[in-house]
Structures are given as C-alpha cells and as structure tokens.
Protein backbone atom coordinates (compact mmCIF):
# COMPACT_ATOMS: atom_id res chain seq x y z
CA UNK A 1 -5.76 -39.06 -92.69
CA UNK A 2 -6.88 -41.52 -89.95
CA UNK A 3 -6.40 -45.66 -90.48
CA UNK A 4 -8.79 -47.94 -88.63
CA UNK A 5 -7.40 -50.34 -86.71
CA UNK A 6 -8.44 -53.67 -86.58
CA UNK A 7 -8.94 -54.32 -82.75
CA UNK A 8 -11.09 -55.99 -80.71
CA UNK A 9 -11.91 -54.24 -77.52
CA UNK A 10 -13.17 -57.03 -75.03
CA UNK A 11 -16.76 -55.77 -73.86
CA UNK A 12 -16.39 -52.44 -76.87
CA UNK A 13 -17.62 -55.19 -79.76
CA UNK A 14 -18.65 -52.00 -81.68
CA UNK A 15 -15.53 -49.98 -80.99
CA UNK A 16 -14.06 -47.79 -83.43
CA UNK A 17 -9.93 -47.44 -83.07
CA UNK A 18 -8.00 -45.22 -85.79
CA UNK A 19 -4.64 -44.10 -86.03
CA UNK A 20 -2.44 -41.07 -88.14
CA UNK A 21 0.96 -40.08 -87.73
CA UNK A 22 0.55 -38.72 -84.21
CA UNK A 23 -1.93 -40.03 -82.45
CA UNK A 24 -4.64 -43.20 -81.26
CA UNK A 25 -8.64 -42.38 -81.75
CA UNK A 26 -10.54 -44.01 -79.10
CA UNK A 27 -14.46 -45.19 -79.94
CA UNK A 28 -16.25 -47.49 -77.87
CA UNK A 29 -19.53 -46.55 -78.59
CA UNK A 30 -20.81 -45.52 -75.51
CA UNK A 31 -21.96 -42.03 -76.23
CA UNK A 32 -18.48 -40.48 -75.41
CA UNK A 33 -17.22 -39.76 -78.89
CA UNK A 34 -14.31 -40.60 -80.00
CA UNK A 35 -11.24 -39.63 -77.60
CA UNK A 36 -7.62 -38.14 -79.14
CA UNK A 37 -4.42 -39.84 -77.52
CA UNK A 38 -0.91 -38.46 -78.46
CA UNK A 39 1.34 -41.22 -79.63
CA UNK A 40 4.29 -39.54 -77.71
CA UNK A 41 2.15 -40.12 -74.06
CA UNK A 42 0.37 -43.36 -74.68
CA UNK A 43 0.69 -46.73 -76.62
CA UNK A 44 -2.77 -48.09 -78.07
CA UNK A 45 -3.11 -50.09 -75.18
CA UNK A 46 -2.63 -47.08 -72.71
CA UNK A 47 -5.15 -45.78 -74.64
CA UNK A 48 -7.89 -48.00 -74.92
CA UNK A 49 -7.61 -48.65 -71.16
CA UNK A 50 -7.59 -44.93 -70.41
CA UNK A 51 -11.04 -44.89 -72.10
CA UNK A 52 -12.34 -47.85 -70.55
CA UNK A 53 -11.82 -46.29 -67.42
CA UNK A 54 -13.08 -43.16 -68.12
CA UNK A 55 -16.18 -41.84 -65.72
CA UNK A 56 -18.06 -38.79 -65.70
CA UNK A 57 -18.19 -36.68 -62.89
C-alpha cells in the first residue's frame, strides 16, 4: 500500500510523491508516469532529483 507524501517539488506544483515499505514513487506530472526508486539506492531527495533530471533520448 503506497502513502502520499506531502512534498513540494519546486517547479512540480502538481507532483505526486508516495512511499511503501521499499521504495519512493516519483510524479511530476509531466507525461512520464510515475517513476519506482528502491529505498536501499536512493533517499527521496535522490529521487526526486533523479526525475527532475530525467531526459528522453
């Protein structure tokens, strides 16, 4: 069961950021869906900022 997290995401107003046992869910809103980040790899910051930075190829 994923827990939203309240967090604002500075430019993301509309993100969406959840949480279960294991890992982050990344949302910004951007089209991307939501991205899966392993708690054991990546704090919620890590994570966020890995989507941010995300660009298609």
């Amino acid at each position: 069961m994923k827990t939203i997290i309240e967090k604002t995401v500075e430019g993301f107003e509309n993100a969406i950021i959840s949480e279960n046992e294991e890992s982050w869910f990344v949302d910004l809103r951007t089209g991307l869906g939501e991205a899966e980040y392993p708690k054991c790899d990546y704090t919620l910051d890590q994570a966020i900022e890995d989507q941010i930075n995300w660009k298609m190829e």
